[in-house]
Structures are given as structure tokens and as C-alpha cells.
C-alpha atoms as a PDB file:
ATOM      1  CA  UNK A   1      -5.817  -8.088  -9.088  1.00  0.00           C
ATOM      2  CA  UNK A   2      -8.477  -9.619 -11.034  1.00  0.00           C
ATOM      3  CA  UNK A   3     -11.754  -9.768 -11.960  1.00  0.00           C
ATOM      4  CA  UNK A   4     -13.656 -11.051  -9.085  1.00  0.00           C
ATOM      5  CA  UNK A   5     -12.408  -7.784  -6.786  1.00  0.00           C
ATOM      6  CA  UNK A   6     -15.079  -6.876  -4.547  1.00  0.00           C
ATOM      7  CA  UNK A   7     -15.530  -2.960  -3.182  1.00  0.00           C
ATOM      8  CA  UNK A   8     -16.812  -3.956   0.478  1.00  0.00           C
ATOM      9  CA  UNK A   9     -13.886  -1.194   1.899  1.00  0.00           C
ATOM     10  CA  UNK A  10     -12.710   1.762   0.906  1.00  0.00           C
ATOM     11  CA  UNK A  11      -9.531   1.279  -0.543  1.00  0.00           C
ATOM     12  CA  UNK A  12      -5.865   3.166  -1.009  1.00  0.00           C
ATOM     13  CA  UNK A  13      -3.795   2.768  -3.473  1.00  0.00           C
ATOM     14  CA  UNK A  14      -0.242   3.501  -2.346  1.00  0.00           C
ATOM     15  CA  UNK A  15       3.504   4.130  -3.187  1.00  0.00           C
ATOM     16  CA  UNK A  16       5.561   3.985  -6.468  1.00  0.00           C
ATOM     17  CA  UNK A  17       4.825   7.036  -8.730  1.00  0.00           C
ATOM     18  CA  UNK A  18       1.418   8.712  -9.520  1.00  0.00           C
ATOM     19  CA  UNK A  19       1.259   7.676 -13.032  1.00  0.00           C
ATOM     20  CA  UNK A  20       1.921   3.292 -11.369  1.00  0.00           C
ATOM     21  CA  UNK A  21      -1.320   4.647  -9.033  1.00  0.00           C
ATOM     22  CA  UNK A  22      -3.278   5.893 -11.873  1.00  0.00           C
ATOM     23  CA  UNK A  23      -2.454   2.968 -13.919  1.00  0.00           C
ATOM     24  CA  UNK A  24      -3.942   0.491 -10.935  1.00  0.00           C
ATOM     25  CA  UNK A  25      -6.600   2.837 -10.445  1.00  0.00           C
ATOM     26  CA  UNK A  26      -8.320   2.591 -13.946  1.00  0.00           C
ATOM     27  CA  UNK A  27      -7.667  -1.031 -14.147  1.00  0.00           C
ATOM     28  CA  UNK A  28      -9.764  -1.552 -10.500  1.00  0.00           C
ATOM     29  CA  UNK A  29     -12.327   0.816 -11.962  1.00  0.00           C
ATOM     30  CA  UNK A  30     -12.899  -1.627 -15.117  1.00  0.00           C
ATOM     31  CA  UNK A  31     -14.102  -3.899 -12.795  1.00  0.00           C
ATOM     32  CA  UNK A  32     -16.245  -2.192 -10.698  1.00  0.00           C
ATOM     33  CA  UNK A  33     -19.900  -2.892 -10.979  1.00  0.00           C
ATOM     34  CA  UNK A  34     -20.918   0.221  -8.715  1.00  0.00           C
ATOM     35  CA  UNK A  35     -21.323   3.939  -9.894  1.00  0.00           C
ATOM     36  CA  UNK A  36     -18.445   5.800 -10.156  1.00  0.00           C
ATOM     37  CA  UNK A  37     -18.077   9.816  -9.421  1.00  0.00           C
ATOM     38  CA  UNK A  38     -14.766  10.997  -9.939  1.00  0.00           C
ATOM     39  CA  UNK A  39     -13.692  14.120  -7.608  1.00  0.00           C
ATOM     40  CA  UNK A  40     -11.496  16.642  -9.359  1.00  0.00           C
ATOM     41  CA  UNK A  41      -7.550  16.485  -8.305  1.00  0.00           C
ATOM     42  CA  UNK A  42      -8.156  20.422  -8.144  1.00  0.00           C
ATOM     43  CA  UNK A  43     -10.362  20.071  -5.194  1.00  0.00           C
ATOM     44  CA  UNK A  44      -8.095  20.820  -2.001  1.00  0.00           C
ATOM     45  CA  UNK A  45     -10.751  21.759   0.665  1.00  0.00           C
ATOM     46  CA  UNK A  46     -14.456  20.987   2.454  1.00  0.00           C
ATOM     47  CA  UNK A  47     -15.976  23.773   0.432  1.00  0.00           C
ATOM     48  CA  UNK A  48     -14.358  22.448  -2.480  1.00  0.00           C
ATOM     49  CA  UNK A  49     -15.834  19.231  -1.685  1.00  0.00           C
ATOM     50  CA  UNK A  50     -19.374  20.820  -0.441  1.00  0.00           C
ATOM     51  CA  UNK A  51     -19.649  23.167  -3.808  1.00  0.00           C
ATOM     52  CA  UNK A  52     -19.113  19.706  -5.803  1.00  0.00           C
ATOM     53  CA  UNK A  53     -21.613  17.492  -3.591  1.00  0.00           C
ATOM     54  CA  UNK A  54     -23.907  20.537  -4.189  1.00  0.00           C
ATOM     55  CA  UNK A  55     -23.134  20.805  -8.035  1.00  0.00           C
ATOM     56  CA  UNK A  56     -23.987  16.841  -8.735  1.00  0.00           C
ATOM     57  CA  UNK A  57     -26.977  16.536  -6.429  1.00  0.00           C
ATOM     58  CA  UNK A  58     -24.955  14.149  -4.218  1.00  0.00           C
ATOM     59  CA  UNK A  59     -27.895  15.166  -1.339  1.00  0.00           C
ATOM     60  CA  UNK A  60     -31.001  14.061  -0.796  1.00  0.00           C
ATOM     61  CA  UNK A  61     -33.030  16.491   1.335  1.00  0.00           C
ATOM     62  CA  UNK A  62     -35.397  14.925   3.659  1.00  0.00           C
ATOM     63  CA  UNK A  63     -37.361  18.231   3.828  1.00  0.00           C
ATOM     64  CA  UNK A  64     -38.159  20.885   1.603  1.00  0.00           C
ATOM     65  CA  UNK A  65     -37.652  24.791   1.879  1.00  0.00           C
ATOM     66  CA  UNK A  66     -38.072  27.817   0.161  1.00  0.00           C
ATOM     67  CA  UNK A  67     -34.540  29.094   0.085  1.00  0.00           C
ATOM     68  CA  UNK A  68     -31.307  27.735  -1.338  1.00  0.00           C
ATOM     69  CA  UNK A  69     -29.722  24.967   1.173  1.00  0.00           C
ATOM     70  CA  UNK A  70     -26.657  25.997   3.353  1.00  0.00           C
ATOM     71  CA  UNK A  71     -23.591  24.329   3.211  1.00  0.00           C
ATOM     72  CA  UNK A  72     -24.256  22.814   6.915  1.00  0.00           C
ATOM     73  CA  UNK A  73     -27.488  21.317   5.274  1.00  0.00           C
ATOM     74  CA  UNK A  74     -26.479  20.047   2.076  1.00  0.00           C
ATOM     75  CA  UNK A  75     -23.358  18.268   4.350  1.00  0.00           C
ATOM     76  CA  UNK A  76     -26.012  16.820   6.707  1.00  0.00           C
ATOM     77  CA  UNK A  77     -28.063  15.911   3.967  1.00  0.00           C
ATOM     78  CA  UNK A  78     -25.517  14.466   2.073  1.00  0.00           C
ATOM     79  CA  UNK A  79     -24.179  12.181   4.640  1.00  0.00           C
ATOM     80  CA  UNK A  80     -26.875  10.300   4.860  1.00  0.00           C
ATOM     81  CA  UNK A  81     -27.187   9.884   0.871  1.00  0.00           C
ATOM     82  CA  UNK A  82     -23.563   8.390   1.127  1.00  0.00           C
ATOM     83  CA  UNK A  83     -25.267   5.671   3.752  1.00  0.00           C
ATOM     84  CA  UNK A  84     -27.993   5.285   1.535  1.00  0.00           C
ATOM     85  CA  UNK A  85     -25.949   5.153  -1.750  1.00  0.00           C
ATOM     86  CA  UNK A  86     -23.845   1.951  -2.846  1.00  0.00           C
ATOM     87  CA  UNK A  87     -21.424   4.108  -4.912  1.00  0.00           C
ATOM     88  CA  UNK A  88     -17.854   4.576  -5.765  1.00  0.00           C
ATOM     89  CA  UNK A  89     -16.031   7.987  -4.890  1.00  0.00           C
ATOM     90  CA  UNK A  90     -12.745   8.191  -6.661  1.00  0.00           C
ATOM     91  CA  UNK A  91     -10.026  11.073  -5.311  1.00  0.00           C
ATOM     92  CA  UNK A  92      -6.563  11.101  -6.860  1.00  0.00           C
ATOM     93  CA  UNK A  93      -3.673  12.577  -5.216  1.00  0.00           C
ATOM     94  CA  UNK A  94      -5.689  12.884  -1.769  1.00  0.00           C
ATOM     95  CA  UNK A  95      -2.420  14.187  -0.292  1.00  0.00           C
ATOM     96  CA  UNK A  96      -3.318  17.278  -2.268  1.00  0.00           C
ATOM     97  CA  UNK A  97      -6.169  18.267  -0.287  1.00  0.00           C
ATOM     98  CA  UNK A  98      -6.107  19.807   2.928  1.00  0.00           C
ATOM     99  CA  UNK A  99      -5.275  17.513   6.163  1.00  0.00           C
ATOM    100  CA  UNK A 100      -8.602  18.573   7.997  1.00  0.00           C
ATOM    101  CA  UNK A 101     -10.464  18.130   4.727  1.00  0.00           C
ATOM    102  CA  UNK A 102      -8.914  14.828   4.202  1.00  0.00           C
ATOM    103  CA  UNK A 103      -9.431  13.584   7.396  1.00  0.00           C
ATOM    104  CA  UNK A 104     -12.730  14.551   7.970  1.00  0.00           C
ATOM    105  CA  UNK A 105     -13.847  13.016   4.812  1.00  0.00           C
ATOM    106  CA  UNK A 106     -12.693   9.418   5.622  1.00  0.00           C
ATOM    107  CA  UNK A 107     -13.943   9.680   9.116  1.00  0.00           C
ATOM    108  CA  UNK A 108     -17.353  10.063   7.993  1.00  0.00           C
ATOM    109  CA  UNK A 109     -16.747   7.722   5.488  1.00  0.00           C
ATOM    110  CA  UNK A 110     -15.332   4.841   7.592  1.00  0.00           C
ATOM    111  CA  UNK A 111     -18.122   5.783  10.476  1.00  0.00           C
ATOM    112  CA  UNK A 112     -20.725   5.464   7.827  1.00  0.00           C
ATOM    113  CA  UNK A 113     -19.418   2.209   6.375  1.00  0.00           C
ATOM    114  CA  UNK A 114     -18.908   0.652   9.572  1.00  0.00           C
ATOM    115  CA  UNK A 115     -22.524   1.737  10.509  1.00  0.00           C
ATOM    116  CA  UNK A 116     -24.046   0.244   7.591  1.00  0.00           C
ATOM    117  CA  UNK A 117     -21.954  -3.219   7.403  1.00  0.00           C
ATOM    118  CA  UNK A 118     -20.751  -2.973   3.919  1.00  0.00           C
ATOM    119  CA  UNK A 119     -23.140  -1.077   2.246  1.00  0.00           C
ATOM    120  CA  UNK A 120     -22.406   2.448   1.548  1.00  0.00           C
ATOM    121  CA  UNK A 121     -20.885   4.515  -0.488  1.00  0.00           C
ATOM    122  CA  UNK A 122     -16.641   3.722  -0.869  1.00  0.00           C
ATOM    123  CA  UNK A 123     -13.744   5.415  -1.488  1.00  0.00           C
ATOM    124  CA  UNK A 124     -11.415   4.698  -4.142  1.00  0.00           C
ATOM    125  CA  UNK A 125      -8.399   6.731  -3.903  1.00  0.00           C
ATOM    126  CA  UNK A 126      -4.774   7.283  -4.791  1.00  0.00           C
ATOM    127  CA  UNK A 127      -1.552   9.249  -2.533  1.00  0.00           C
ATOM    128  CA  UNK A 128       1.999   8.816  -2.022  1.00  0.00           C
ATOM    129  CA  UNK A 129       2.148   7.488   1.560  1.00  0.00           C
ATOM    130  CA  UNK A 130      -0.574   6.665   3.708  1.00  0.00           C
ATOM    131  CA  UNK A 131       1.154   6.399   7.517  1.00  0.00           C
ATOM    132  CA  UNK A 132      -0.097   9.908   8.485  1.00  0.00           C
ATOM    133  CA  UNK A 133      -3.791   9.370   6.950  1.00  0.00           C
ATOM    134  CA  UNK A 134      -3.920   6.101   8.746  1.00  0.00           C
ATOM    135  CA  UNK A 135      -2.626   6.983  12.399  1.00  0.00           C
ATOM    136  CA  UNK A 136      -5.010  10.403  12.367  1.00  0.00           C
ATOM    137  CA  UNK A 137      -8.160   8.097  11.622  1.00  0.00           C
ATOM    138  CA  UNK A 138      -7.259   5.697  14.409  1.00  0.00           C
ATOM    139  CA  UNK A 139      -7.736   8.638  16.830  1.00  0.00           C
ATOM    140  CA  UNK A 140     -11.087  10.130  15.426  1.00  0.00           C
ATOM    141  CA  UNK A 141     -13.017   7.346  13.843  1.00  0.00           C
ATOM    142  CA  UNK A 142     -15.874   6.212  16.172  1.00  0.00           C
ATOM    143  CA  UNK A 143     -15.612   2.816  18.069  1.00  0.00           C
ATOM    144  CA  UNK A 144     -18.372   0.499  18.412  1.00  0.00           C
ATOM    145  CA  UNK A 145     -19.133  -2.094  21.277  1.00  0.00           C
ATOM    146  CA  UNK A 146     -17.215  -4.203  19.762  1.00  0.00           C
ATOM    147  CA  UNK A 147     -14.205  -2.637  17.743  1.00  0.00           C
ATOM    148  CA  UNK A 148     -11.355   0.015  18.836  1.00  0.00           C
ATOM    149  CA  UNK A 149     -10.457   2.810  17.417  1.00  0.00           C
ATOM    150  CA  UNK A 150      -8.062   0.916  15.069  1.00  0.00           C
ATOM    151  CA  UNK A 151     -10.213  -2.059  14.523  1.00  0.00           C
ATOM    152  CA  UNK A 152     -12.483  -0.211  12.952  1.00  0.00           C
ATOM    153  CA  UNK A 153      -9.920   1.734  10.762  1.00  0.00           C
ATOM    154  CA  UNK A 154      -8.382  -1.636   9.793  1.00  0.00           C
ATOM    155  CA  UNK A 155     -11.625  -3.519   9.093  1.00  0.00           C
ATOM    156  CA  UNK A 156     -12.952  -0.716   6.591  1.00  0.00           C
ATOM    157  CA  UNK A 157      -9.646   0.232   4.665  1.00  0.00           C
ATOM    158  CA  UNK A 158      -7.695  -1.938   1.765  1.00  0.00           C
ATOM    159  CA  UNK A 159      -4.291  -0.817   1.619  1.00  0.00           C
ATOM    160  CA  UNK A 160      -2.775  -1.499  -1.885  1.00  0.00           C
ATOM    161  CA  UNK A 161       0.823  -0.978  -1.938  1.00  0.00           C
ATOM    162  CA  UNK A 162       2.610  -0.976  -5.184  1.00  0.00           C
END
């Protein structure tokens, strides 16, 4: 890996030990000219995720109310800052988290980043194996007119191995 590393997919850093995926990790993030927001390894589920979106203002509300924002807003609203953002979202251990959680996450993800050709907000993250993760996208992502299923899995995910 070197310098001139370019973020245009989300990427996955797999295999060998969590301490060899933490070391690759930092050294991809020294080279990263985007924003980084790190996601605590102690978040497991979508509310998890939703009360830290909510926490950092990672929303942009496109009208105004009153009240206090439901989680089914700030989710809507927050999908499109990720399309709207050119960010980096870092999870560690994202074999921690909860499978519907997980997959939900990089299906919006991927959709969004295939939507926006390159430039939304990526995912940076770390886990042991990524076979399960990878056939369970290429059943929900969305397909386009001109990619499958998988195509569009495969065209918007680096796989790092160790």
C-alpha cells in the first residue's frame, strides 16, 4: 500500500489477527485526505448506530420542526447526508455488530455509492472473514440497468486480505 491509495470504494480489511487489521487500518488512514469518523467497536446495533448519527449531527434535515426528530427521520435524513458527504466511516470488528445491522448498513452504503458514481461517503472497516457479509449483499443491494446484483457489490467493495 502506498501513498497514492485512493478511497473511490468502500473497503474491507480482512483475515490474520485483529491487532495485523488494526495495524493496516491506521496506516490507510494516514493517507486519507477525506474526513474521518470513527464508530465505536461497542456499537452492535441500528439504534446504536442511529443514537451515534444523532449524537454527531451526521443529518442534515431538509425541514424544520418543533419537536425532537424520530429515529425514522434522523435515518432518512441522514442517508442522504452520506450521498451528499465525501467522508470516511471507519468500523472495527464489524463482525461484532448485529447481522441485520451490518447488512443493512452496507446496503445503503453500496446503493448510495453506486448512485452517486464515486462520491459519497465510504466505509473503512475491519472483520475476520468477509464470505457471509459479501454473499448477503449480493442478494439485497439494488441493481441498476446495467449491473447485477453482484456487479454492483464487486464494483463498490476493496477486499484487502492480509
Amino acid at each position: 500500500m502506498d501513498k497514492n491509495f485512493t478511497f473511490q470504494k468502500h473497503i474491507l480489511i480482512v483475515g490474520k489477527t485483529q491487532i495485523e487489521r488494526q495495524k493496516n487500518l491506521v496506516h490507510m488512514l494516514e493517507y486519507s485526505n477525506l474526513e474521518c469518523i470513527r464508530f465505536p467497536t461497542s456499537m452492535q446495533s441500528f439504534s446504536d448506530y442511529l443514537h451515534i448519527i444523532q449524537s454527531k449531527k451526521l443529518f442534515s434535515p431538509f425541514y424544520e420542526t418543533k419537536r425532537k426528530y424520530n429515529l425514522n427521520q434522523i435515518l432518512d435524513f441522514h442517508i442522504d447526508w452520506i450521498s451528499e458527504n465525501n467522508c470516511l466511516f471507519v468500523f472495527e470488528e464489524f463482525q461484532k455488530v448485529e447481522d441485520k445491522f451490518g447488512l443493512e448498513i452496507m446496503r445503503i452504503m453500496i446503493n448510495n455509492l453506486e448512485a452517486n458514481n464515486k462520491s459519497a461517503t465510504k466505509i473503512i472497516m475491519t472483520l475476520e472473514d468477509e464470505t457471509e457479509l459479501i454473499n448477503n449483499l449480493n442478494e439485497i443491494v439494488n441493481e441498476t440497468q446495467y449491473k447485477t446484483k453482484t456487479q454492483v457489490v464487486e464494483s463498490n467493495l476493496q477486499i484487502i486480505v492480509l
